[in-house]
N, C-alpha and C. Protein backbone atom coordinates (compact mmCIF):
# COMPACT_ATOMS: atom_id res chain seq x y z
N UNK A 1 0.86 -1.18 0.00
CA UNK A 1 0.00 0.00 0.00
C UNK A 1 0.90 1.24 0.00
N UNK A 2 0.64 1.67 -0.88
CA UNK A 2 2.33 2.97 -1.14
C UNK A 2 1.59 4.06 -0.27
N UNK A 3 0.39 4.24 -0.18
CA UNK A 3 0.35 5.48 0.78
C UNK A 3 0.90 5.35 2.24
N UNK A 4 0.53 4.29 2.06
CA UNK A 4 1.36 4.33 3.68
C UNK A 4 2.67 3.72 4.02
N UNK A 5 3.35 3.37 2.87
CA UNK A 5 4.62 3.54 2.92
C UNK A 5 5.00 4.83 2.59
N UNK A 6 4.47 5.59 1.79
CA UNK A 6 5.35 7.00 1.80
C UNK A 6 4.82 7.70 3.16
N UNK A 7 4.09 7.17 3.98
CA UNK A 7 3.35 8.12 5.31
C UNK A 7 4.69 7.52 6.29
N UNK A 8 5.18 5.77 6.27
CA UNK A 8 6.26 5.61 7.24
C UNK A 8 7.61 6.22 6.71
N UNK A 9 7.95 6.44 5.57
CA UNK A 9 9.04 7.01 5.23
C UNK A 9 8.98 8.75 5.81
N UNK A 10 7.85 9.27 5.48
CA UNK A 10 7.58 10.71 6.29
C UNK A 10 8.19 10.74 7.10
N UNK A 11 7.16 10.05 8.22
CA UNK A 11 7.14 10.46 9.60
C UNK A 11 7.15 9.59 10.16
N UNK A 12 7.58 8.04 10.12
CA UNK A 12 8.23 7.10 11.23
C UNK A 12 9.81 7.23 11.26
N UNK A 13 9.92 7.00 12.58
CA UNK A 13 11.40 6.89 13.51
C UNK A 13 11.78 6.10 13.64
N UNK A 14 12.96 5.58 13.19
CA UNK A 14 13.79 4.22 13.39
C UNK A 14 14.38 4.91 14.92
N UNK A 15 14.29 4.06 15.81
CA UNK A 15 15.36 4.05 17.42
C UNK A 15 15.65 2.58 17.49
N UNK A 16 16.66 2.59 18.70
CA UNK A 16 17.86 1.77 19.11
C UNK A 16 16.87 0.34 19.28
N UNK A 17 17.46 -0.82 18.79
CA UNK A 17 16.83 -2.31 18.81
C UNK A 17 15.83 -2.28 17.85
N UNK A 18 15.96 -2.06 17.01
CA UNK A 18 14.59 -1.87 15.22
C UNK A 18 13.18 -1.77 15.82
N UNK A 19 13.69 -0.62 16.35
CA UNK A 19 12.17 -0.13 16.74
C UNK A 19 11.82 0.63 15.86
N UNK A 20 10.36 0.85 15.39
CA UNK A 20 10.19 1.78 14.44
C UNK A 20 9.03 2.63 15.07
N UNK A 21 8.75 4.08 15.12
CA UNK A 21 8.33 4.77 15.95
C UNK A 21 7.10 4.98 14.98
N UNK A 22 5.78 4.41 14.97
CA UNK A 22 4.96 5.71 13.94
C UNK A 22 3.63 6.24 14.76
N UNK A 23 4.05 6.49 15.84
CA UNK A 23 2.98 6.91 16.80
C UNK A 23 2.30 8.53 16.91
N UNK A 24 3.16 9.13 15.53
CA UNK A 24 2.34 10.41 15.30
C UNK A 24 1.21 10.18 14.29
N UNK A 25 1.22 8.81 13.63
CA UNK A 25 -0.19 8.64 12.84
C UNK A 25 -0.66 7.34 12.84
N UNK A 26 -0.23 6.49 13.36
CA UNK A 26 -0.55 5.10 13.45
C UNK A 26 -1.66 4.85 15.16
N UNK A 27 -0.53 4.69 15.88
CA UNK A 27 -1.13 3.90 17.42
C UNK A 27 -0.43 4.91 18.65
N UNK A 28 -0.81 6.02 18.60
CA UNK A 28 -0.94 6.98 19.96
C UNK A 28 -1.68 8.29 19.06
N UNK A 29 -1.28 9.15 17.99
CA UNK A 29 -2.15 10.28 17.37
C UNK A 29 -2.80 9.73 16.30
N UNK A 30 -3.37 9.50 16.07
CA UNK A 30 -4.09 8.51 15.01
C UNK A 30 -4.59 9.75 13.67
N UNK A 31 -4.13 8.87 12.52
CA UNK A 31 -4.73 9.63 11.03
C UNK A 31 -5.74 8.75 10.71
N UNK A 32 -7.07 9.45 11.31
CA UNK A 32 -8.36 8.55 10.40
C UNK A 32 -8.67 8.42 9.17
N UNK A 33 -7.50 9.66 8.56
CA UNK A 33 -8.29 9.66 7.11
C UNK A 33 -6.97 8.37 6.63
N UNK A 34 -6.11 8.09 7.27
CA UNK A 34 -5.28 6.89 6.30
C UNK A 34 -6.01 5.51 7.04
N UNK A 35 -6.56 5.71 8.07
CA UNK A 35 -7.07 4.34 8.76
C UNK A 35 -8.50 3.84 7.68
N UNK A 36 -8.90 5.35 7.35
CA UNK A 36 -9.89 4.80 5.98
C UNK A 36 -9.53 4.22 5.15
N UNK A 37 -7.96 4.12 4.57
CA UNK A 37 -7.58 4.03 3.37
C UNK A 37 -7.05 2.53 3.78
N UNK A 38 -6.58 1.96 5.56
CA UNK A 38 -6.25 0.91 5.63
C UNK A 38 -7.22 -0.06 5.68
N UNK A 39 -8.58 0.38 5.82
CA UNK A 39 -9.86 -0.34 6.10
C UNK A 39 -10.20 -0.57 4.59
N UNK A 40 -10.16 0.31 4.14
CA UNK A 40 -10.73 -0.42 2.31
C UNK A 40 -9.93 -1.14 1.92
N UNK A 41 -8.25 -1.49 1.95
CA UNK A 41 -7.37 -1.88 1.71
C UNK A 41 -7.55 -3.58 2.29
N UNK A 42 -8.14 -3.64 3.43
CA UNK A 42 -8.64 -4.51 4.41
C UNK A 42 -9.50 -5.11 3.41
N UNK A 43 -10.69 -4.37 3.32
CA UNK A 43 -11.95 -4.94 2.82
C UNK A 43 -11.53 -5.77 1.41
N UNK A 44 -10.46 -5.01 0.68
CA UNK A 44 -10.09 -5.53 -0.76
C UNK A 44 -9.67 -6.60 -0.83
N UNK A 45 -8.41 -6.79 0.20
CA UNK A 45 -7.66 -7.77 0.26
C UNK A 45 -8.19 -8.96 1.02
N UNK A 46 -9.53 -8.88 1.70
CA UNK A 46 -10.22 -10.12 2.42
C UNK A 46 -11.42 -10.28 1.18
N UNK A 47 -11.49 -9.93 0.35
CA UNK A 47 -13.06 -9.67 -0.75
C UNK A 47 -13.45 -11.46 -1.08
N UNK A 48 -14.58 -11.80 -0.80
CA UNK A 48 -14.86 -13.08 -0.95
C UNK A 48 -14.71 -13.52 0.50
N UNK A 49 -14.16 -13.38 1.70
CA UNK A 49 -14.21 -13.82 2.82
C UNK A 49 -14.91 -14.00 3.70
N UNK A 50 -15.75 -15.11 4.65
CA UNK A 50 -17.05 -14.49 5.21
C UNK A 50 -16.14 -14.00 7.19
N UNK A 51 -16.29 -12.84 7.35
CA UNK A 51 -16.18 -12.18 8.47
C UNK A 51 -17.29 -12.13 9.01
N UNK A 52 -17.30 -12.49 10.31
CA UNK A 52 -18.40 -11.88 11.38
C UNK A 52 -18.28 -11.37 12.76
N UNK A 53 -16.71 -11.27 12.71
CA UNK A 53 -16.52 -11.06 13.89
C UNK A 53 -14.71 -10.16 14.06
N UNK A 54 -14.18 -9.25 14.36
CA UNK A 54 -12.97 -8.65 13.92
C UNK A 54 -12.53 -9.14 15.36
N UNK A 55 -11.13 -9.01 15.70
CA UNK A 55 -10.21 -9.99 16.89
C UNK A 55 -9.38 -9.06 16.42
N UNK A 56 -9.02 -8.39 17.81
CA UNK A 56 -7.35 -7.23 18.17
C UNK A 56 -7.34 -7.44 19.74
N UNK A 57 -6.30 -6.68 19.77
CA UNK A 57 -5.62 -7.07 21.19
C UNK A 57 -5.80 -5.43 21.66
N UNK A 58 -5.74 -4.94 23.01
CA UNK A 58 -5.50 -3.61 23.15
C UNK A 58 -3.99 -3.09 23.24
N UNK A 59 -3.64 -2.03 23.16
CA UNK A 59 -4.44 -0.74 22.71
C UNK A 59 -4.09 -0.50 21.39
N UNK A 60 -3.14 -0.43 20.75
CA UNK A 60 -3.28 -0.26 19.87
C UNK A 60 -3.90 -0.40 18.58
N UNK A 61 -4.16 -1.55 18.79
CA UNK A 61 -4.83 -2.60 17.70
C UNK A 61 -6.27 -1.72 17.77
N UNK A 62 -7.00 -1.46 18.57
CA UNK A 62 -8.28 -0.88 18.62
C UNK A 62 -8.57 -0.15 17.24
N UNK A 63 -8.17 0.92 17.52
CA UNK A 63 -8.62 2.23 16.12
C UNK A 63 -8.70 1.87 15.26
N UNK A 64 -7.44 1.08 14.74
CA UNK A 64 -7.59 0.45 13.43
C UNK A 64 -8.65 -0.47 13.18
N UNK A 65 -8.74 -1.13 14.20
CA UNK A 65 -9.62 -2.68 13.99
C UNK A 65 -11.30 -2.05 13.79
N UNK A 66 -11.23 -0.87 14.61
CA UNK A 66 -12.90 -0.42 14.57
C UNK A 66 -13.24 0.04 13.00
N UNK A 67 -12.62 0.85 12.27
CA UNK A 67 -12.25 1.46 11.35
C UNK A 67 -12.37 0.16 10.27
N UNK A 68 -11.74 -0.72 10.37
CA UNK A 68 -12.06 -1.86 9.31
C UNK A 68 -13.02 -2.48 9.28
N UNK A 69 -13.62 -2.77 10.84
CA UNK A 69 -14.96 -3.07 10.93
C UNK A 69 -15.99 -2.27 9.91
N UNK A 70 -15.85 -1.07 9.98
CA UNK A 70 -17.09 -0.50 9.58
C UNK A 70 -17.34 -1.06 7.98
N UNK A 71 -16.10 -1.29 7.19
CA UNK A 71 -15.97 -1.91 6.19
C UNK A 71 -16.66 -3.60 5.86
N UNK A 72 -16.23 -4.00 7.20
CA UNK A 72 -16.88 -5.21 6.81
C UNK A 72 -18.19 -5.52 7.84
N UNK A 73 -18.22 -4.30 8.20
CA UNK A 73 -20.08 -4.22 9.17
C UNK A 73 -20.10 -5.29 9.80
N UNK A 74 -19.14 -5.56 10.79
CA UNK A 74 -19.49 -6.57 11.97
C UNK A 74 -18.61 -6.05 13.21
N UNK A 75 -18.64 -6.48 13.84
CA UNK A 75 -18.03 -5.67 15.26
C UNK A 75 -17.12 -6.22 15.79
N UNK A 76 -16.46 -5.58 16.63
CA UNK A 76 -14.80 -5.78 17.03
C UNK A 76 -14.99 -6.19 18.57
N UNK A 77 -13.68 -7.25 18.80
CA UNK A 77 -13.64 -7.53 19.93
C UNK A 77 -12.15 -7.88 20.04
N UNK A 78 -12.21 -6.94 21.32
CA UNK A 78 -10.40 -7.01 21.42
C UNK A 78 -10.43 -7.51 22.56
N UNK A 79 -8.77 -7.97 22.60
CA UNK A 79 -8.44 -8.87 24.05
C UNK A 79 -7.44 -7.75 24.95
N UNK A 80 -8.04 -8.31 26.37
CA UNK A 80 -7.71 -7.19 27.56
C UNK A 80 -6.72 -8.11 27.86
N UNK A 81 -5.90 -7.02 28.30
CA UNK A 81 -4.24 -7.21 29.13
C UNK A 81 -4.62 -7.76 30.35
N UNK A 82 -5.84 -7.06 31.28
CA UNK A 82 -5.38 -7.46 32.55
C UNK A 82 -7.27 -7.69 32.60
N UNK A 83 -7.61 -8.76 33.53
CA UNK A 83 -8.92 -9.34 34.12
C UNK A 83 -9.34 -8.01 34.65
N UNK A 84 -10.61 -7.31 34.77
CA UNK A 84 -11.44 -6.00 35.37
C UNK A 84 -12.23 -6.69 35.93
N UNK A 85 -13.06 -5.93 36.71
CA UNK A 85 -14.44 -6.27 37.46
C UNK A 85 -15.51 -6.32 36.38
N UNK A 86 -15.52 -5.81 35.35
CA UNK A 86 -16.44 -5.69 34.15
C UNK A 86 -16.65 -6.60 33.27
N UNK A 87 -15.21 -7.54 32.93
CA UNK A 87 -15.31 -8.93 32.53
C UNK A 87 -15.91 -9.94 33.74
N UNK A 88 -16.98 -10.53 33.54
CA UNK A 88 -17.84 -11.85 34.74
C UNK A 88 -18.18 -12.59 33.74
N UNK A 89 -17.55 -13.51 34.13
CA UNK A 89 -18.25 -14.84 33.92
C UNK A 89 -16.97 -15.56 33.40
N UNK A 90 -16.82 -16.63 32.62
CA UNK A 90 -15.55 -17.29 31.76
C UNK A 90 -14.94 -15.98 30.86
N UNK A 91 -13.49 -16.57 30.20
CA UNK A 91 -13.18 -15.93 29.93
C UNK A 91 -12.35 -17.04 29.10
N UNK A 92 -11.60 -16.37 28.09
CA UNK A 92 -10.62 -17.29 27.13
C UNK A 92 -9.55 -15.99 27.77
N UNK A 93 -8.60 -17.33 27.81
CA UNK A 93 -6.83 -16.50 28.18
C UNK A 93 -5.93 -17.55 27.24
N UNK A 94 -4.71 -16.51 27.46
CA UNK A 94 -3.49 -16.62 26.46
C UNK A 94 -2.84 -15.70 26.73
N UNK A 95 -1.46 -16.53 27.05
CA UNK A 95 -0.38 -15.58 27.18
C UNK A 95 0.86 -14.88 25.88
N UNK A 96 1.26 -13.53 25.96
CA UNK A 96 1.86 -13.01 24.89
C UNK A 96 2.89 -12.35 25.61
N UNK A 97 3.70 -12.57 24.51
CA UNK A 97 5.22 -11.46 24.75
C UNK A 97 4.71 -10.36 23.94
N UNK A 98 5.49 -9.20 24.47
CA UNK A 98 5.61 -8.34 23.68
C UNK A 98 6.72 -8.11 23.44
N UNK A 99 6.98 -7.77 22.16
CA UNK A 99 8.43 -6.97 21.09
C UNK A 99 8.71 -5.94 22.06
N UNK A 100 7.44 -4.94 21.85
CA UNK A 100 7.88 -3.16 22.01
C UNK A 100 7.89 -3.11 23.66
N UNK A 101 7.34 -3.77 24.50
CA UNK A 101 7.63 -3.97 25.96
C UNK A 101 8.48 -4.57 26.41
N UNK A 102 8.87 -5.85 25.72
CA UNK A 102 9.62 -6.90 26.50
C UNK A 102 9.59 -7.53 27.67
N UNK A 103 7.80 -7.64 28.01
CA UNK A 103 7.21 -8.24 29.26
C UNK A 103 6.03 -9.55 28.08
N UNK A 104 6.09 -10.62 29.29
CA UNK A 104 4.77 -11.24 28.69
C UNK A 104 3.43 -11.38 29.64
N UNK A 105 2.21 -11.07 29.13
CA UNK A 105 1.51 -10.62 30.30
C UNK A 105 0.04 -11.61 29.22
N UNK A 106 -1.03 -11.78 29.99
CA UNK A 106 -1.77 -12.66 29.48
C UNK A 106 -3.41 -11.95 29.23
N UNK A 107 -3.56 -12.23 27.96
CA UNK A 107 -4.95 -11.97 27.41
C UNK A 107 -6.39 -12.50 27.32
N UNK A 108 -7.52 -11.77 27.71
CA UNK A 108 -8.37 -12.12 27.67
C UNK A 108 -9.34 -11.57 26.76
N UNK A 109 -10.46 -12.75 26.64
CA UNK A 109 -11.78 -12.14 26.06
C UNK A 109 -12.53 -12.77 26.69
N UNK A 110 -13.74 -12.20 26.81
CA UNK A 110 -14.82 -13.08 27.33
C UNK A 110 -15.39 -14.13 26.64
N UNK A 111 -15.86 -15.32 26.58
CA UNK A 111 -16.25 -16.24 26.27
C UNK A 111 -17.84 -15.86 25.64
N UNK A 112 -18.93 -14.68 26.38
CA UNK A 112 -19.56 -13.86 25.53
C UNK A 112 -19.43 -13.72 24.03
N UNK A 113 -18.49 -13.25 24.03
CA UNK A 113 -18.09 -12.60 22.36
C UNK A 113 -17.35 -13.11 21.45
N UNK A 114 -17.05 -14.14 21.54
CA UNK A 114 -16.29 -15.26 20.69
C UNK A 114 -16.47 -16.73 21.17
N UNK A 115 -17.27 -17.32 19.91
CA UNK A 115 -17.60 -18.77 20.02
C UNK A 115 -17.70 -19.46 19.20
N UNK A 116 -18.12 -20.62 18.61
CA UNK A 116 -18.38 -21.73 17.67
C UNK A 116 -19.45 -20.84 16.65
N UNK A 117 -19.47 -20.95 15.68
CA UNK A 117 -20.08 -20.00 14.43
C UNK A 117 -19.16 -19.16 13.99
N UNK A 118 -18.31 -18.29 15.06
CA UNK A 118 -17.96 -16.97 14.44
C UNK A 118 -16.85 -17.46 13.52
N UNK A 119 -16.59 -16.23 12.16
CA UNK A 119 -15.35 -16.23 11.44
C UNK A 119 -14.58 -14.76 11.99
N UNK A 120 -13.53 -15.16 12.76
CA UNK A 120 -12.80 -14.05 12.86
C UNK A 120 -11.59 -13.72 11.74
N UNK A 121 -11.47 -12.37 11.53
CA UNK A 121 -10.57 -11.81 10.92
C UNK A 121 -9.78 -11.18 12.16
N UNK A 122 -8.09 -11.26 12.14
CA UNK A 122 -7.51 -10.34 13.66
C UNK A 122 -7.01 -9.50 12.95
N UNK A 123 -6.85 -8.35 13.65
CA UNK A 123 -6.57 -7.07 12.78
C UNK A 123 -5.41 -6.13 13.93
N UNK A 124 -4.07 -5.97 13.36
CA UNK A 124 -3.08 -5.29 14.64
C UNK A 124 -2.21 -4.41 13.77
N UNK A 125 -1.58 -4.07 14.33
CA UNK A 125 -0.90 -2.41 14.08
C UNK A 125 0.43 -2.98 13.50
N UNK A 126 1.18 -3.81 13.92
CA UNK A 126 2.25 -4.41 14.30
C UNK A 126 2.42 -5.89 13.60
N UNK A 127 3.59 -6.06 13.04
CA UNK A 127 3.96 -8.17 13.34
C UNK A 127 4.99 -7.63 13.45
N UNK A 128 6.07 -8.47 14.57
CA UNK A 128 7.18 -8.41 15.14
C UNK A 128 7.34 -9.96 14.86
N UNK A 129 7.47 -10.50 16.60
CA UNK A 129 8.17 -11.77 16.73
C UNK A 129 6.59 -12.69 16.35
N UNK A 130 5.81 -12.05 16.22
CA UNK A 130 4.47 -12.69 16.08
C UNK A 130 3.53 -13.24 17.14
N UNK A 131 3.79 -12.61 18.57
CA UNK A 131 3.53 -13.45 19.73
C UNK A 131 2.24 -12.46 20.06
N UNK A 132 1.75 -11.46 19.49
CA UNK A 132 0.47 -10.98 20.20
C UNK A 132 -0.44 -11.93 18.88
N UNK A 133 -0.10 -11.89 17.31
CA UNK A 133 -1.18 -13.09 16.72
C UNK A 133 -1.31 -14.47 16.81
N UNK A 134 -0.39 -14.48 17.38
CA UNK A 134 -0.15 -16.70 17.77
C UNK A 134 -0.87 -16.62 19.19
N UNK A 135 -1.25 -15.71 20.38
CA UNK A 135 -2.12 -15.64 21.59
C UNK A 135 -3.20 -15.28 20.89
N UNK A 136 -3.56 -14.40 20.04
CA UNK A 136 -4.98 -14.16 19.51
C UNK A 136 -5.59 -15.62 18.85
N UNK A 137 -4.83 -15.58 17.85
CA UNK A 137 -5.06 -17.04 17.34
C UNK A 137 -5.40 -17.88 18.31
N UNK A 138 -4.55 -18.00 19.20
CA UNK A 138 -5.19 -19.53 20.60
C UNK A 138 -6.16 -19.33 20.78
N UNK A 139 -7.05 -17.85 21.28
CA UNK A 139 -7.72 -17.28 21.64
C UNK A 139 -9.01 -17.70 21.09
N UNK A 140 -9.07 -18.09 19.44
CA UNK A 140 -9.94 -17.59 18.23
C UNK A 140 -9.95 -19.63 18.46
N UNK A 141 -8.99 -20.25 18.70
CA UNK A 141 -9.04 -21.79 18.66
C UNK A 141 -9.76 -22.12 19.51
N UNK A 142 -9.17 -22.00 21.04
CA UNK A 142 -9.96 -21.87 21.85
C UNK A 142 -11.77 -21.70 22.33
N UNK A 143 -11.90 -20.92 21.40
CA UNK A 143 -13.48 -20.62 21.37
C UNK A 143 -14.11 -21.39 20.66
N UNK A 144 -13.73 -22.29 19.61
CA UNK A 144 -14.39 -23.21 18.83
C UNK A 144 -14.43 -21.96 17.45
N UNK A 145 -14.19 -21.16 16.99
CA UNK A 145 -14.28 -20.16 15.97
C UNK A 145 -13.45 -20.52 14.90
N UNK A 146 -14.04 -19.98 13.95
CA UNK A 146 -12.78 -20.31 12.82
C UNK A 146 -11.79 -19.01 12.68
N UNK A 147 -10.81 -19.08 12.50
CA UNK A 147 -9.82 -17.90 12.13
C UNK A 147 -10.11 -17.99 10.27
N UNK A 148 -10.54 -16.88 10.22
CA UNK A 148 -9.86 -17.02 8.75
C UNK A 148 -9.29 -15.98 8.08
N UNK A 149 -8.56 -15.56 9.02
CA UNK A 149 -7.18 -14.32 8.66
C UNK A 149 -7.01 -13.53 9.47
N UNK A 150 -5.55 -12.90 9.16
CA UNK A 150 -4.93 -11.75 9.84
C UNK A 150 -4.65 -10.54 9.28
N UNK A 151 -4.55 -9.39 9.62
CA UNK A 151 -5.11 -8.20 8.22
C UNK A 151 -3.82 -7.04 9.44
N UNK A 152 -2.44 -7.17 9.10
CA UNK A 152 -1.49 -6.49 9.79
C UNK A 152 -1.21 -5.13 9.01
N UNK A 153 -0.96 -4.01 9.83
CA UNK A 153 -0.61 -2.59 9.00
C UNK A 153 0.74 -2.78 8.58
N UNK A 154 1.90 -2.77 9.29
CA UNK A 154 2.94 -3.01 9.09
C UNK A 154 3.77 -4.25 9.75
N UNK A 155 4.41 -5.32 8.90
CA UNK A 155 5.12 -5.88 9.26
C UNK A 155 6.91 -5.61 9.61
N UNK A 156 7.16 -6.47 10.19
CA UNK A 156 8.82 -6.39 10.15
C UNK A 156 9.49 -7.56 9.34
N UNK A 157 9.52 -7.90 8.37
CA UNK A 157 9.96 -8.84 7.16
C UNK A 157 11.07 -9.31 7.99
N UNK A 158 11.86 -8.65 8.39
CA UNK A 158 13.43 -9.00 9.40
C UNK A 158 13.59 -9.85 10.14
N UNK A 159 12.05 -9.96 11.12
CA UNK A 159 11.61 -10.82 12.10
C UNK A 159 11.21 -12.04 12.06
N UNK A 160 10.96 -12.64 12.77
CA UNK A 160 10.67 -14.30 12.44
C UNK A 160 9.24 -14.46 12.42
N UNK A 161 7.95 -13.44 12.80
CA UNK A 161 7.04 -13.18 12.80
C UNK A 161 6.18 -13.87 11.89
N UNK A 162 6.30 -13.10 10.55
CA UNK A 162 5.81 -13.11 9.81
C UNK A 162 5.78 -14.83 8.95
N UNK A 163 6.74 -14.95 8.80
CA UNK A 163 6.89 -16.47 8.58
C UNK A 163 6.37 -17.50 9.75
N UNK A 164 6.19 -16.78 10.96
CA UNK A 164 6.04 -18.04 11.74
C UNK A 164 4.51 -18.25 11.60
N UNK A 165 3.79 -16.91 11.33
CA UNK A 165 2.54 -17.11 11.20
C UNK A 165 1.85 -17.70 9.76
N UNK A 166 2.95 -17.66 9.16
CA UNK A 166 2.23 -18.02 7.37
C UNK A 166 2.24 -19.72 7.51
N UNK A 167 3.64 -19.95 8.29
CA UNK A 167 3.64 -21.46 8.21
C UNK A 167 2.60 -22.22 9.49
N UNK A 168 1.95 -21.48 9.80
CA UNK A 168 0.83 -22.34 10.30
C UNK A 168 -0.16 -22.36 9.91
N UNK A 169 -0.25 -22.05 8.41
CA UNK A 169 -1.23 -22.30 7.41
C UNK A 169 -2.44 -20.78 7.64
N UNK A 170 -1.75 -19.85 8.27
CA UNK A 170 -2.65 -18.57 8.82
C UNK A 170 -2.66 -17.79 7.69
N UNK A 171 -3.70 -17.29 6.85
CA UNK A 171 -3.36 -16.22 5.54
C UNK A 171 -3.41 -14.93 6.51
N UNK A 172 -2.25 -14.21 5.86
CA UNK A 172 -1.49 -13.03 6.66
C UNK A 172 -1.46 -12.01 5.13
N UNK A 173 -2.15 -10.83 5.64
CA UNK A 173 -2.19 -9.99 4.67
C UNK A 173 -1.60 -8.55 5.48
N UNK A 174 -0.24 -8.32 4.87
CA UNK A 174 0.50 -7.19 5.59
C UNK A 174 0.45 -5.87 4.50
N UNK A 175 0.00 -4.69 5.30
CA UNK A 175 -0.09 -3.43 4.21
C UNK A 175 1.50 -2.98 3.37
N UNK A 176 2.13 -3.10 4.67
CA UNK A 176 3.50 -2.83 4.38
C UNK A 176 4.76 -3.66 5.09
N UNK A 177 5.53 -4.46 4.22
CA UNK A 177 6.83 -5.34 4.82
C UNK A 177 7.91 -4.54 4.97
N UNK A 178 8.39 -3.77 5.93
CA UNK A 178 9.34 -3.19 5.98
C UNK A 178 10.92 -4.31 6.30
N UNK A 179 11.65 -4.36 5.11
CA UNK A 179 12.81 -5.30 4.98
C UNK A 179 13.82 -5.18 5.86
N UNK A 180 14.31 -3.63 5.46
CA UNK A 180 15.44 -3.64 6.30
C UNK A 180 14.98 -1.89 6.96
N UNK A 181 15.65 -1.67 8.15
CA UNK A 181 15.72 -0.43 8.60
C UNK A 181 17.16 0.15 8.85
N UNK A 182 17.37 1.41 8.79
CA UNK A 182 18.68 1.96 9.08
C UNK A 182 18.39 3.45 9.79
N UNK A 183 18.85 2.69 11.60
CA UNK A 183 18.65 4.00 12.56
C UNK A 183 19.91 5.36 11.79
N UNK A 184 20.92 4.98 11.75
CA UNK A 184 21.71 6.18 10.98
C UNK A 184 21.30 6.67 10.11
N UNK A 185 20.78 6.23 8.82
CA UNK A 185 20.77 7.19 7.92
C UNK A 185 19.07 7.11 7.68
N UNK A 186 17.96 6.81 8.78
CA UNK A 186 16.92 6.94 8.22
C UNK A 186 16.33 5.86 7.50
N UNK A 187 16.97 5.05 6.76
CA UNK A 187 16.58 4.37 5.59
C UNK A 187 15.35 3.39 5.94
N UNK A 188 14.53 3.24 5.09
CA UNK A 188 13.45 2.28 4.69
C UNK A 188 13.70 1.31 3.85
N UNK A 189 13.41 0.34 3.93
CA UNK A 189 13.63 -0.46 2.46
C UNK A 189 12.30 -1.70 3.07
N UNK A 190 11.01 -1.43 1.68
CA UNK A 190 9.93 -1.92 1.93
C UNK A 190 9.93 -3.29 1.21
N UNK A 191 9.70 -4.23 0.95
CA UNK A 191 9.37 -5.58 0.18
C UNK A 191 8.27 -5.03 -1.29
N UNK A 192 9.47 -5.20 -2.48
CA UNK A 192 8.64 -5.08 -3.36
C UNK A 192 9.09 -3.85 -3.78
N UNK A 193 9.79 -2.71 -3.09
CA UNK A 193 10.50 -1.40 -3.35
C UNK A 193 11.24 -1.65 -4.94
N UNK A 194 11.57 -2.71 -5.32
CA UNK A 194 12.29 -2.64 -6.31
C UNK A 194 11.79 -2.78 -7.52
N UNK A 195 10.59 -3.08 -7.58
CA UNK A 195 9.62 -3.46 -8.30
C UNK A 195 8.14 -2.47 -8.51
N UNK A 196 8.46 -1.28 -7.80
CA UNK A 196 7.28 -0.69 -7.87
C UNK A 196 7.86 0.45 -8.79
């Protein structure tokens, strides 16, 4: 999706350990008008799929995931970091590492909102090492649901992520594969850059 590779070449930040910063328009200040453009992009690239149900993790994953929803008119349900008084009753858990934290802390959904019938699509900001969609995924198994895809904004091609999730037979549709990064000089280098 070149718009939003020329939006991470803009204004994302490579920092120390291939972190890539795009939290002035992605997942802390959010650009709705490109989250429109990632939701049709969504809708295109799942076309023929039956969705009834969207699967993200918080927080980030949210905005986006609502935003694609509206595209495929079914409603979102994301998984909580930590058990509230507001979740009662069962619950589906799964534990995840995180990349950008480097803690692993364990996810829930309620057993309510994901069950036997639904087709989930998971929808996240991020693929790193792949450990918040391999806990969603349990998550989506768990419930008796079918998974039938993952719909990522940006990947990290670099990482073991992305492959770890294709080879478990998961269709993984990434907006943008970012190949290589370079904190010194800035550099981007997207999958497919050579060819466009």
């Amino acid at each position: 999706m070149q718009l939003l590779k020329d939006r991470i070449r803009k204004d994302g930040k490579i920092k120390a350990g291939n972190v890539l910063k795009v939290d002035s328009f992605l997942n802390h200040q959010m650009d709705i008008h490109l989250f429109e453009e990632i939701g049709k992009e969504f809708k295109k690239r799942f076309t023929g799929v039956e969705v009834n149900k969207i699967l993200t993790i918080e927080a980030s994953g949210i905005g986006i995931a609502c935003v694609v929803a509206q595209y495929f008119d079914v409603p979102v349900v994301f998984a909580k970091k930590t058990k509230t008084k507001n979740i009662a009753g069962d619950v589906y858990t799964s534990k995840v590492e995180s990349f950008t934290h480097g803690r692993v802390y364990d996810i829930i959904v309620s057993k309510e909102f994901l069950g036997e019938g639904d087709k989930v699509l998971l929808i996240d900001d991020f693929l790193a090492n792949g450990k918040a969609l391999e806990g969603l995924a349990s998550l989506v198994q768990d419930s008796g649901a079918e998974l039938v895809g993952a719909g990522i904004v940006i990947e990290k091609g670099f990482q073991v992520g992305g492959e770890a999730i294709r080879s478990r037979g998961i269709r993984l549709e990434s907006l943008a594969i970012v190949e290589s990064m370079d904190e010194e000089t800035g550099t981007i280098v997207f999958r497919g850059d050579d060819c466009e």
